[in-house]
Protein backbone atom coordinates (compact mmCIF):
# COMPACT_ATOMS: atom_id res chain seq x y z
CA UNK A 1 75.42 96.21 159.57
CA UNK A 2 78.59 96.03 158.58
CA UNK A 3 78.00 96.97 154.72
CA UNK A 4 76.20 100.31 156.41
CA UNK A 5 79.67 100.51 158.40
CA UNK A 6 81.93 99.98 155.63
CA UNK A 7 80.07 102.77 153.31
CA UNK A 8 79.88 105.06 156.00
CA UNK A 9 83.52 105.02 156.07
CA UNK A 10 84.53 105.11 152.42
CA UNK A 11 81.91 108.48 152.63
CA UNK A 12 83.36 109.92 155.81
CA UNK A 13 87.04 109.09 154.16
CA UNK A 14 85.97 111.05 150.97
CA UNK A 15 85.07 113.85 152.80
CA UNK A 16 88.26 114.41 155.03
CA UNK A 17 89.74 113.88 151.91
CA UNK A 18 87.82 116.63 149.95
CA UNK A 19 88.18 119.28 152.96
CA UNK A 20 91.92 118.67 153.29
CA UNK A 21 92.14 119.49 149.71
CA UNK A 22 93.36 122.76 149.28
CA UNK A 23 91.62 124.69 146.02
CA UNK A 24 95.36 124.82 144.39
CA UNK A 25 95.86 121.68 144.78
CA UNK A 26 92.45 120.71 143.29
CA UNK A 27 93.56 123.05 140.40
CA UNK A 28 96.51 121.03 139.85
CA UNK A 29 95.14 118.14 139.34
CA UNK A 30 92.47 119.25 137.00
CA UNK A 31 95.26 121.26 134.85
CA UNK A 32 97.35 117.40 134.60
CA UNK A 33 94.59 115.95 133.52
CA UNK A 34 93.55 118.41 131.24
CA UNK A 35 97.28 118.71 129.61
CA UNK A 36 97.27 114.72 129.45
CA UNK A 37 94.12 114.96 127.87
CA UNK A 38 95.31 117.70 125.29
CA UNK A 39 98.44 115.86 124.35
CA UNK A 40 96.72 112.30 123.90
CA UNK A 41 94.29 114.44 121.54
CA UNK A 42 97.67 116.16 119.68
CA UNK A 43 99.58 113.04 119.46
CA UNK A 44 96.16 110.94 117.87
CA UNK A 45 95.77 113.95 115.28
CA UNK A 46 98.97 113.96 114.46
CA UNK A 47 98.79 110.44 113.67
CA UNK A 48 95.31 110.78 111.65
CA UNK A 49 97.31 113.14 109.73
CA UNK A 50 99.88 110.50 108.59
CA UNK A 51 97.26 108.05 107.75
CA UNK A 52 94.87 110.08 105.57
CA UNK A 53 98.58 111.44 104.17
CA UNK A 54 99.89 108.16 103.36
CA UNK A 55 96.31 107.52 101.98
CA UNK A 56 96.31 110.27 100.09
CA UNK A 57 99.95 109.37 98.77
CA UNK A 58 98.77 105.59 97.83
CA UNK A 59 95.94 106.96 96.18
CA UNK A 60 97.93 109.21 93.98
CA UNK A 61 100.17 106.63 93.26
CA UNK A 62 97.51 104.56 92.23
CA UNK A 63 95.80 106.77 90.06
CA UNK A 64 99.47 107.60 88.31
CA UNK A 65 100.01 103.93 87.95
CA UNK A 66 96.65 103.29 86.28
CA UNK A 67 97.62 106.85 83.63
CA UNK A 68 101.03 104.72 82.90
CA UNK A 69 98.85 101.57 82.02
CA UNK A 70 96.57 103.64 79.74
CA UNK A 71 99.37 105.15 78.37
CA UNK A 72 101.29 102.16 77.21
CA UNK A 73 98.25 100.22 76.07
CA UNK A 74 97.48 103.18 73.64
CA UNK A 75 101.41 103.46 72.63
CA UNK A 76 100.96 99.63 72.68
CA UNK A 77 98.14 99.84 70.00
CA UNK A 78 99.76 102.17 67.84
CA UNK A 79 102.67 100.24 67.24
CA UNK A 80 100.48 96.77 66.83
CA UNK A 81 98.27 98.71 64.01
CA UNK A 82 101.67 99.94 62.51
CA UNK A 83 102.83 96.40 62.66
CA UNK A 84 99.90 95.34 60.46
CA UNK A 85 100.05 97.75 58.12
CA UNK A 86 101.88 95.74 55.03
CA UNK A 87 103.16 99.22 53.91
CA UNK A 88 105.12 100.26 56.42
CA UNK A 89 107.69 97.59 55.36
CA UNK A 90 110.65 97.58 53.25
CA UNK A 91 110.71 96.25 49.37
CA UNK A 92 114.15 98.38 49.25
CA UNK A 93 116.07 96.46 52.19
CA UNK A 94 117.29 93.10 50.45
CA UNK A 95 118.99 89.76 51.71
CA UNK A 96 121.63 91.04 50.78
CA UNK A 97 121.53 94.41 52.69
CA UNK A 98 121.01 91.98 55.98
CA UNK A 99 123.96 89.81 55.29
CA UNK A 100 126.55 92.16 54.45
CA UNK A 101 125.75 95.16 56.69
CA UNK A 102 123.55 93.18 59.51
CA UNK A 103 123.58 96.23 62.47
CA UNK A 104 122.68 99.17 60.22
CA UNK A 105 119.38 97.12 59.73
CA UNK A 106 118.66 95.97 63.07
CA UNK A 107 115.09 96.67 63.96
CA UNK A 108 113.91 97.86 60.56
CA UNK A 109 110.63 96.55 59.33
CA UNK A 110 111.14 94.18 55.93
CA UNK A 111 109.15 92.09 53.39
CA UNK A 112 111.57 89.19 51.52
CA UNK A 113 109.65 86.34 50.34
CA UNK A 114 111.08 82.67 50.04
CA UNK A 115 110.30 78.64 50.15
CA UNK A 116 110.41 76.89 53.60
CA UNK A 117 113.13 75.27 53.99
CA UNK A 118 112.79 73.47 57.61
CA UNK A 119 110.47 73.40 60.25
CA UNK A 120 111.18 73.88 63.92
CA UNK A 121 107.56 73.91 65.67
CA UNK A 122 107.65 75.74 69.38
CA UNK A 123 105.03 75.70 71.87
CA UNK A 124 105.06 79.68 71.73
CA UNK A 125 107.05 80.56 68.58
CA UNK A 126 107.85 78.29 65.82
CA UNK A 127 111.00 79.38 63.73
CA UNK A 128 111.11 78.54 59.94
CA UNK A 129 114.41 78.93 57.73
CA UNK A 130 113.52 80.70 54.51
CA UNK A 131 115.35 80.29 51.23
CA UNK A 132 114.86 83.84 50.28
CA UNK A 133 113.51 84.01 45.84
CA UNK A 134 114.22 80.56 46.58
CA UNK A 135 117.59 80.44 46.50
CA UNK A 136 119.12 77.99 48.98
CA UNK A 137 122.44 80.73 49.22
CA UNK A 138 120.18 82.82 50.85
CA UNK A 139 119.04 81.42 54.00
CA UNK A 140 117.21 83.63 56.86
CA UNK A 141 115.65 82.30 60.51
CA UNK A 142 111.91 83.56 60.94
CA UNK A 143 110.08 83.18 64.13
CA UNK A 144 106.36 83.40 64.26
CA UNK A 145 104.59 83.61 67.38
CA UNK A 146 102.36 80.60 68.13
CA UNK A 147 99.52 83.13 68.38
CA UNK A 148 99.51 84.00 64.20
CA UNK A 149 99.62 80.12 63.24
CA UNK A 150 96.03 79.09 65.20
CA UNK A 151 94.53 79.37 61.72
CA UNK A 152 97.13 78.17 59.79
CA UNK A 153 100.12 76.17 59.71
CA UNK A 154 103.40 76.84 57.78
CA UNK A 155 105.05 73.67 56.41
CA UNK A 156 108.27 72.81 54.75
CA UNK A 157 108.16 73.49 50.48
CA UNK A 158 105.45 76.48 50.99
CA UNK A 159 106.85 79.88 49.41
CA UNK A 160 105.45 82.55 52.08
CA UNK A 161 105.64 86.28 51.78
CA UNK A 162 106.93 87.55 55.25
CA UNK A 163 106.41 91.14 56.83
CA UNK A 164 108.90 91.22 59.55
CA UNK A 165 111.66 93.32 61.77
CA UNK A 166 115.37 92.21 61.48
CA UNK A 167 116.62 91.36 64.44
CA UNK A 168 120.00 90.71 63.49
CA UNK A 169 122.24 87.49 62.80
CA UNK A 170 121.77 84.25 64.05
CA UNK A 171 123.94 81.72 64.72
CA UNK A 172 123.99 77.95 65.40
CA UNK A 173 125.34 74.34 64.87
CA UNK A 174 124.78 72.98 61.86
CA UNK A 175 124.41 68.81 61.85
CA UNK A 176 128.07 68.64 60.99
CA UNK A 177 129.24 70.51 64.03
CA UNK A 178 130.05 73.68 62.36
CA UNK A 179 128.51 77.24 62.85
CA UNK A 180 126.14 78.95 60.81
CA UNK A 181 125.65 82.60 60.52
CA UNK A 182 122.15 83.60 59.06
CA UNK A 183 120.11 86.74 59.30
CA UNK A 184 117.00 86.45 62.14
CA UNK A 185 113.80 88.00 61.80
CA UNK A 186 110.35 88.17 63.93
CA UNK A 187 106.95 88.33 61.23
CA UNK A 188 104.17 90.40 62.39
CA UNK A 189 102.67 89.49 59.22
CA UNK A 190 103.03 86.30 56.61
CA UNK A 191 100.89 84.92 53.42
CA UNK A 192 101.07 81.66 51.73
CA UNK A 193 101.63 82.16 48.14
């Protein structure tokens, strides 16, 4: 009996409650609710907005990023196949060019040939000094990326042909403490004679 009691009063309160309820007020309350409503649906677009913008945005960037990848790999190839083209190197641009005037050839593509002289093996580039026509006056400092000697190895007495770019001088301590100036060069290219 006294769940009947209890309900009959929660009914009977909702009721009074219902008739005291003037139709403005009723009006009110359904206008608040509908303008909470509206703004929770205005503030949750806006938000969607940013996110399929910043999507958007990410996406663009993404698809820029990937044209700048193509873009060097192809610039990337065209400068490897011009690096393996044996005529695209100087026969004009001698030691002694290098030595006397080293910065006005900095970055120019050469071909000097020569006897190695030493040896010094790298894990990724080994460097060779080159008697250049064989003449010991004449020293240069190739490097050769580990890559290019899988196949073949470059030891000391071989006379090599080299197609490289001048990077510029090179100096270091010789074994009797004093400094050596030499011309350096990378080879993107080198036969054994």
């Amino acid at each position: 009996m006294s769940k009947i009691f209890k309900l009959s009063m929660v009914v009977l309160f909702a009721v009074l409650l219902t008739a005291c309820s003037t139709p403005s007020q009723v009006n009110k309350e359904i206008e608040e609710s509908s303008e909470k409503a509206e703004s929770k649906y205005n503030s949750e677009s806006i938000e969607l907005s940013k996110e399929i913008e910043s999507e958007s945005n990410a996406e663009s960037e993404a698809i820029e990023a990937s044209q700048s990848v193509e873009e060097s790999e192809s610039i990337e190839e065209e400068e490897n196949k011009a690096l393996s083209d044996k005529n695209n190197y100087s026969t004009s641009i001698t030691y002694e060019n290098l030595a006397r005037t080293p910065t006005k050839y900095e970055g120019e593509k050469v071909k000097l040939s020569g006897k190695i002289i030493q040896v010094i093996k790298g894990e990724y580039v080994s460097q060779y000094r080159l008697a250049v026509d064989e003449d010991y006056d004449k020293m240069v400092l190739v490097s050769i990326d580990a890559s290019q000697l899988s196949e073949t190895r470059i030891l000391e007495d071989d006379l090599i042909t080299i197609y490289a770019t001048y990077l510029g001088e090179e100096t270091y301590e010789s074994t009797m403490g004093g400094e050596i100036t030499i011309p350096s060069l990378i080879a993107h290219i080198f036969t054994i004679n």
